[in-house]
C-alpha atoms as a PDB file:
ATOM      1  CA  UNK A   1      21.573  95.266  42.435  1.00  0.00           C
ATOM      2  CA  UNK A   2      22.951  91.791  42.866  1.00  0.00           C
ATOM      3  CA  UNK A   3      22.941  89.778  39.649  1.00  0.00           C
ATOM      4  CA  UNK A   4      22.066  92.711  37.108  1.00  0.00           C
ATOM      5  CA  UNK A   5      22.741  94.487  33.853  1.00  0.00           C
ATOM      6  CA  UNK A   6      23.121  97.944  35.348  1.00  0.00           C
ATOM      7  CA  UNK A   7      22.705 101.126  33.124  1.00  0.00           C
ATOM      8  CA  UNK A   8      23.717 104.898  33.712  1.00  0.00           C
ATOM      9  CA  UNK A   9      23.964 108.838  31.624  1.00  0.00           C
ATOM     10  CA  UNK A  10      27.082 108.905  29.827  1.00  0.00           C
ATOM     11  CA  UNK A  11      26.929 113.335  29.873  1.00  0.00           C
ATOM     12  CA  UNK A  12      27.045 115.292  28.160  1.00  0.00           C
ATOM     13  CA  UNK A  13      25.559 112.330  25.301  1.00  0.00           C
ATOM     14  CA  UNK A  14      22.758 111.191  27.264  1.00  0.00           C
ATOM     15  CA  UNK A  15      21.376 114.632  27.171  1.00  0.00           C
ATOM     16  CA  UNK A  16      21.324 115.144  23.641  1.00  0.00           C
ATOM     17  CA  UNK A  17      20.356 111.533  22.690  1.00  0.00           C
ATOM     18  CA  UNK A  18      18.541 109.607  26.177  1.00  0.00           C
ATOM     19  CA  UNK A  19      19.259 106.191  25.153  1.00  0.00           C
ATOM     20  CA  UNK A  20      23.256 106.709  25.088  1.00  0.00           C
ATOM     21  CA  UNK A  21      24.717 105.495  28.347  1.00  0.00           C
ATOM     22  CA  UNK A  22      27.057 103.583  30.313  1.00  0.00           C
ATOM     23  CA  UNK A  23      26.996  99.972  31.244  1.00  0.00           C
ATOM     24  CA  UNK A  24      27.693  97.413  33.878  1.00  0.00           C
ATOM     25  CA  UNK A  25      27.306  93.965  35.054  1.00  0.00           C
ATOM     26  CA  UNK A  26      26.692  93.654  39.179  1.00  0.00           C
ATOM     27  CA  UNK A  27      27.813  90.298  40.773  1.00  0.00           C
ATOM     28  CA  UNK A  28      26.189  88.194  42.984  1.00  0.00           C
ATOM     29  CA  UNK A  29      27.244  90.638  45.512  1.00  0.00           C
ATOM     30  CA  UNK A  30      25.879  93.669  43.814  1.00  0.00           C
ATOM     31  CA  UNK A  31      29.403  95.016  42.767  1.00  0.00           C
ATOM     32  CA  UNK A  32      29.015  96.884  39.626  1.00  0.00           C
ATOM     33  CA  UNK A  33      32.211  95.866  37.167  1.00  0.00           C
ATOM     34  CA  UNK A  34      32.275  98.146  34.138  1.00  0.00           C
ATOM     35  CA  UNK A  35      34.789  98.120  31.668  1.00  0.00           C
ATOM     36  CA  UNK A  36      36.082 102.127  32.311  1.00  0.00           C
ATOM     37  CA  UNK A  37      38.481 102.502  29.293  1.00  0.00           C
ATOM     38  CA  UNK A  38      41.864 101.148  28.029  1.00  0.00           C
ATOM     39  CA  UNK A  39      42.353  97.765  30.233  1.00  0.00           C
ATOM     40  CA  UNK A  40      40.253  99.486  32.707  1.00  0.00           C
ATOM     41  CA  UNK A  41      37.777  97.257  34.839  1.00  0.00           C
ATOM     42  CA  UNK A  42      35.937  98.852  37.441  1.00  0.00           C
ATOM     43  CA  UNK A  43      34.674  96.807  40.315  1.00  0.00           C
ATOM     44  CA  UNK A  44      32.392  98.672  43.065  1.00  0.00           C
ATOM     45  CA  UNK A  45      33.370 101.969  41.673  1.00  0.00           C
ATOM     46  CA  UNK A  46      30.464 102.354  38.892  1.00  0.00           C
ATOM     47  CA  UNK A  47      32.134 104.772  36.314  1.00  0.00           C
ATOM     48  CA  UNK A  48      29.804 107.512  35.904  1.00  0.00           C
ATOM     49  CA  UNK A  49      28.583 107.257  39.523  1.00  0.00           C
ATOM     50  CA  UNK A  50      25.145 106.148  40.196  1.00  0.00           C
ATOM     51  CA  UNK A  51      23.195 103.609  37.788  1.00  0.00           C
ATOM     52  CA  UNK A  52      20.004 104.414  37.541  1.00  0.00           C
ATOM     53  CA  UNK A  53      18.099 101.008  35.845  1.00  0.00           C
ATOM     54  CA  UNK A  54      18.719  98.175  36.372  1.00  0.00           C
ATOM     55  CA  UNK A  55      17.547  94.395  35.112  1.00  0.00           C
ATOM     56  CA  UNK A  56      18.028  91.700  37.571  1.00  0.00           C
ATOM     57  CA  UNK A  57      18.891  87.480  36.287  1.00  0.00           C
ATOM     58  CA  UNK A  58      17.375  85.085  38.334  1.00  0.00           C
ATOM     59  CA  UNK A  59      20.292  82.458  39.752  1.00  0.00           C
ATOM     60  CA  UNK A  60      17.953  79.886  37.959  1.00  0.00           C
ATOM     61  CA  UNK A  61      18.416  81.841  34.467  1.00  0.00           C
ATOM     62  CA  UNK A  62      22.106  81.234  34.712  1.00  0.00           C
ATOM     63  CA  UNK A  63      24.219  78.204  34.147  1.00  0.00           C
ATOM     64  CA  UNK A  64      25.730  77.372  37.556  1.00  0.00           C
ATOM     65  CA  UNK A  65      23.126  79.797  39.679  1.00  0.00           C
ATOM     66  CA  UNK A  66      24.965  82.942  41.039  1.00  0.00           C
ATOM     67  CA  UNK A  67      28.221  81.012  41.454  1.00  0.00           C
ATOM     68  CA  UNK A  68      28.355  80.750  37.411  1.00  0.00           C
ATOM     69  CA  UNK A  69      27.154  84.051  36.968  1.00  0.00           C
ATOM     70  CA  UNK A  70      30.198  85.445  39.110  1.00  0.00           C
ATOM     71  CA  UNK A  71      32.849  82.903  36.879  1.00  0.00           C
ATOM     72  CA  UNK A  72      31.424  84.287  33.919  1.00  0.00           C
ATOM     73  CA  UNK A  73      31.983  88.029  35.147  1.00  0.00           C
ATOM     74  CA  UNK A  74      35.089  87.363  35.926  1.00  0.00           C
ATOM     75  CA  UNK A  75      36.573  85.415  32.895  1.00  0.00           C
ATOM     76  CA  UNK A  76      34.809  88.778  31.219  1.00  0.00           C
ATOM     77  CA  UNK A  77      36.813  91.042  33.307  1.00  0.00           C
ATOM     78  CA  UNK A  78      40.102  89.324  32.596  1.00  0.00           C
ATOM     79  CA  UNK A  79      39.482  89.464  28.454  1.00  0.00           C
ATOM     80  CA  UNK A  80      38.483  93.296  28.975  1.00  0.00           C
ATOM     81  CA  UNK A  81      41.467  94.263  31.123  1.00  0.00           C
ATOM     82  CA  UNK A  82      43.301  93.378  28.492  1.00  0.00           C
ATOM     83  CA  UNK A  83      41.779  95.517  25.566  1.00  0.00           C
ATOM     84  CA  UNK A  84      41.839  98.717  24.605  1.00  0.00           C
ATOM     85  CA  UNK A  85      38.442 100.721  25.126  1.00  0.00           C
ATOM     86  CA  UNK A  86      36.848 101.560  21.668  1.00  0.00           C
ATOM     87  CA  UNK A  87      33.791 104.238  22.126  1.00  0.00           C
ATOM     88  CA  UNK A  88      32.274 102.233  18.708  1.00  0.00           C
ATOM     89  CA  UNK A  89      33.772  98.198  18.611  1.00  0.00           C
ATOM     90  CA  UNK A  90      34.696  97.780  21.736  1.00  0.00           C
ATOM     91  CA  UNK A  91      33.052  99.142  24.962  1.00  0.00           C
ATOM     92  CA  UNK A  92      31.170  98.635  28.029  1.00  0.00           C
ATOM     93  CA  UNK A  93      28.416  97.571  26.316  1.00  0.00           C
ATOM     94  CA  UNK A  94      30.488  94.737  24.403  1.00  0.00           C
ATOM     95  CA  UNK A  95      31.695  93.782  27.868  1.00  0.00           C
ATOM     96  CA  UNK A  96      28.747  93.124  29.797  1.00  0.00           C
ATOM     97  CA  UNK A  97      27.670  91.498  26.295  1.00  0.00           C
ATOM     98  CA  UNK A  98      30.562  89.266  26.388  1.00  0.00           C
ATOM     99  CA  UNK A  99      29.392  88.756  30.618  1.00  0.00           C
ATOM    100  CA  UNK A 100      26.082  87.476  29.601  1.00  0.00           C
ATOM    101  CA  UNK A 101      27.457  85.113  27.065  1.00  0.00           C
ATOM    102  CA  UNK A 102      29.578  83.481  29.524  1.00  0.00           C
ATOM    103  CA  UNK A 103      26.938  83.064  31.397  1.00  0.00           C
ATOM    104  CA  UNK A 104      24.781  81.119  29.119  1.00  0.00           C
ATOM    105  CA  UNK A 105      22.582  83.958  27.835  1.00  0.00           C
ATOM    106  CA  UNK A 106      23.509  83.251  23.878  1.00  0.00           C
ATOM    107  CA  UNK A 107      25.318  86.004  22.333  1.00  0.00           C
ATOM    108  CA  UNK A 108      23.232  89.446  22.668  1.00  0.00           C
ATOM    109  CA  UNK A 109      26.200  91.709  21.290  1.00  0.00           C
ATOM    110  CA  UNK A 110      26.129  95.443  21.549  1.00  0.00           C
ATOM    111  CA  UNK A 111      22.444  95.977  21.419  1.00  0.00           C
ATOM    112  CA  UNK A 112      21.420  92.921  23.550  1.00  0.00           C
ATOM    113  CA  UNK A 113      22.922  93.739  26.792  1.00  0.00           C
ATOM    114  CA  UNK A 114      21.208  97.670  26.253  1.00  0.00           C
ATOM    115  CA  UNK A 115      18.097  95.829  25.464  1.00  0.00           C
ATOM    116  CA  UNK A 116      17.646  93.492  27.910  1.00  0.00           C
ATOM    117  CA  UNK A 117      18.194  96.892  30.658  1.00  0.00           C
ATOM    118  CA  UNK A 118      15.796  98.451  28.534  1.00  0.00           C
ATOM    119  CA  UNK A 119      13.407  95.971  27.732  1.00  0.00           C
ATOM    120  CA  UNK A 120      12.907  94.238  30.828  1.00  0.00           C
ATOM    121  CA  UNK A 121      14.770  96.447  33.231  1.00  0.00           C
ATOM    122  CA  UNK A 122      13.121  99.133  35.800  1.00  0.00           C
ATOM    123  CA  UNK A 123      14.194 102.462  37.108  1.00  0.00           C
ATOM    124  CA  UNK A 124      15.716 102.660  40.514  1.00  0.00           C
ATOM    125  CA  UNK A 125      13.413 105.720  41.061  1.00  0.00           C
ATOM    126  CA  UNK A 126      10.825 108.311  39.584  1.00  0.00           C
ATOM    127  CA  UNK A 127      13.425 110.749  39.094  1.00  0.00           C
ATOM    128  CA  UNK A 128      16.855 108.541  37.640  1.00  0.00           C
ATOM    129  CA  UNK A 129      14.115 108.223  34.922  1.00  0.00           C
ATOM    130  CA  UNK A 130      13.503 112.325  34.992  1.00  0.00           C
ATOM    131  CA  UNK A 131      17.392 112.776  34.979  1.00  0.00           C
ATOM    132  CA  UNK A 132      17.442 110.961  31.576  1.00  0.00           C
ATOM    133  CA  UNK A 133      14.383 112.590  30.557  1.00  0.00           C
END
């Protein structure tokens, strides 16, 4: 999923409430980097395993085309390896928030990022949408 907002369950929570989940941000090359916990940023190793929906950016929606959408997911990663994972303030929403600022997308805070996967974004498949469901 190069150049996406990536979105998978967060179990047991997703289960009792569908639209609680985890988050990423793929690069140019489709390397998922989600901020895992305490100075924790995963790259290619998608925390809770496989995302199942996905929105992709357009290079042309991004200041600097993919090359300024991987600069701004990586000055995101460096700020979140150095914070402390916070389930409420400070999470992997926030970071792939923070990831979409950088990259010229205004500033879409918690709910933005989850909204623009939501909004806009598709399953990967009939049944990642069952799983949730």
């Amino acid at each position: 999923f190069p150049m996406a907002v990536v979105w998978g369950t967060l179990q047991p929570c997703t289960c009792c409430c569908p639209c609680v989940g985890h988050m990423g941000v793929a690069d140019s090359q489709g390397k998922v980097h989600d901020f895992a916990g305490p100075y924790c940023v995963n790259v290619d190793r998608f925390m809770v395993g496989n995302v199942l929906r996905y929105v992709q950016v357009a290079p042309e929606e991004v200041e600097g085309g993919a090359a300024g959408w991987d600069a701004a997911l990586g000055r995101a990663d460096v700020e979140y390896r150095g914070k402390i994972h916070n389930i409420v303030c400070d999470n992997c929403h926030h970071h792939a928030a923070r990831a979409l600022r950088l990259a010229g997308f205004g500033n879409p805070g918690l709910l933005g990022a989850w909204c623009l996967c939501f909004g806009k974004g598709k399953w990967v498949s009939a049944m990642a949408c069952v799983q949730v469901f």
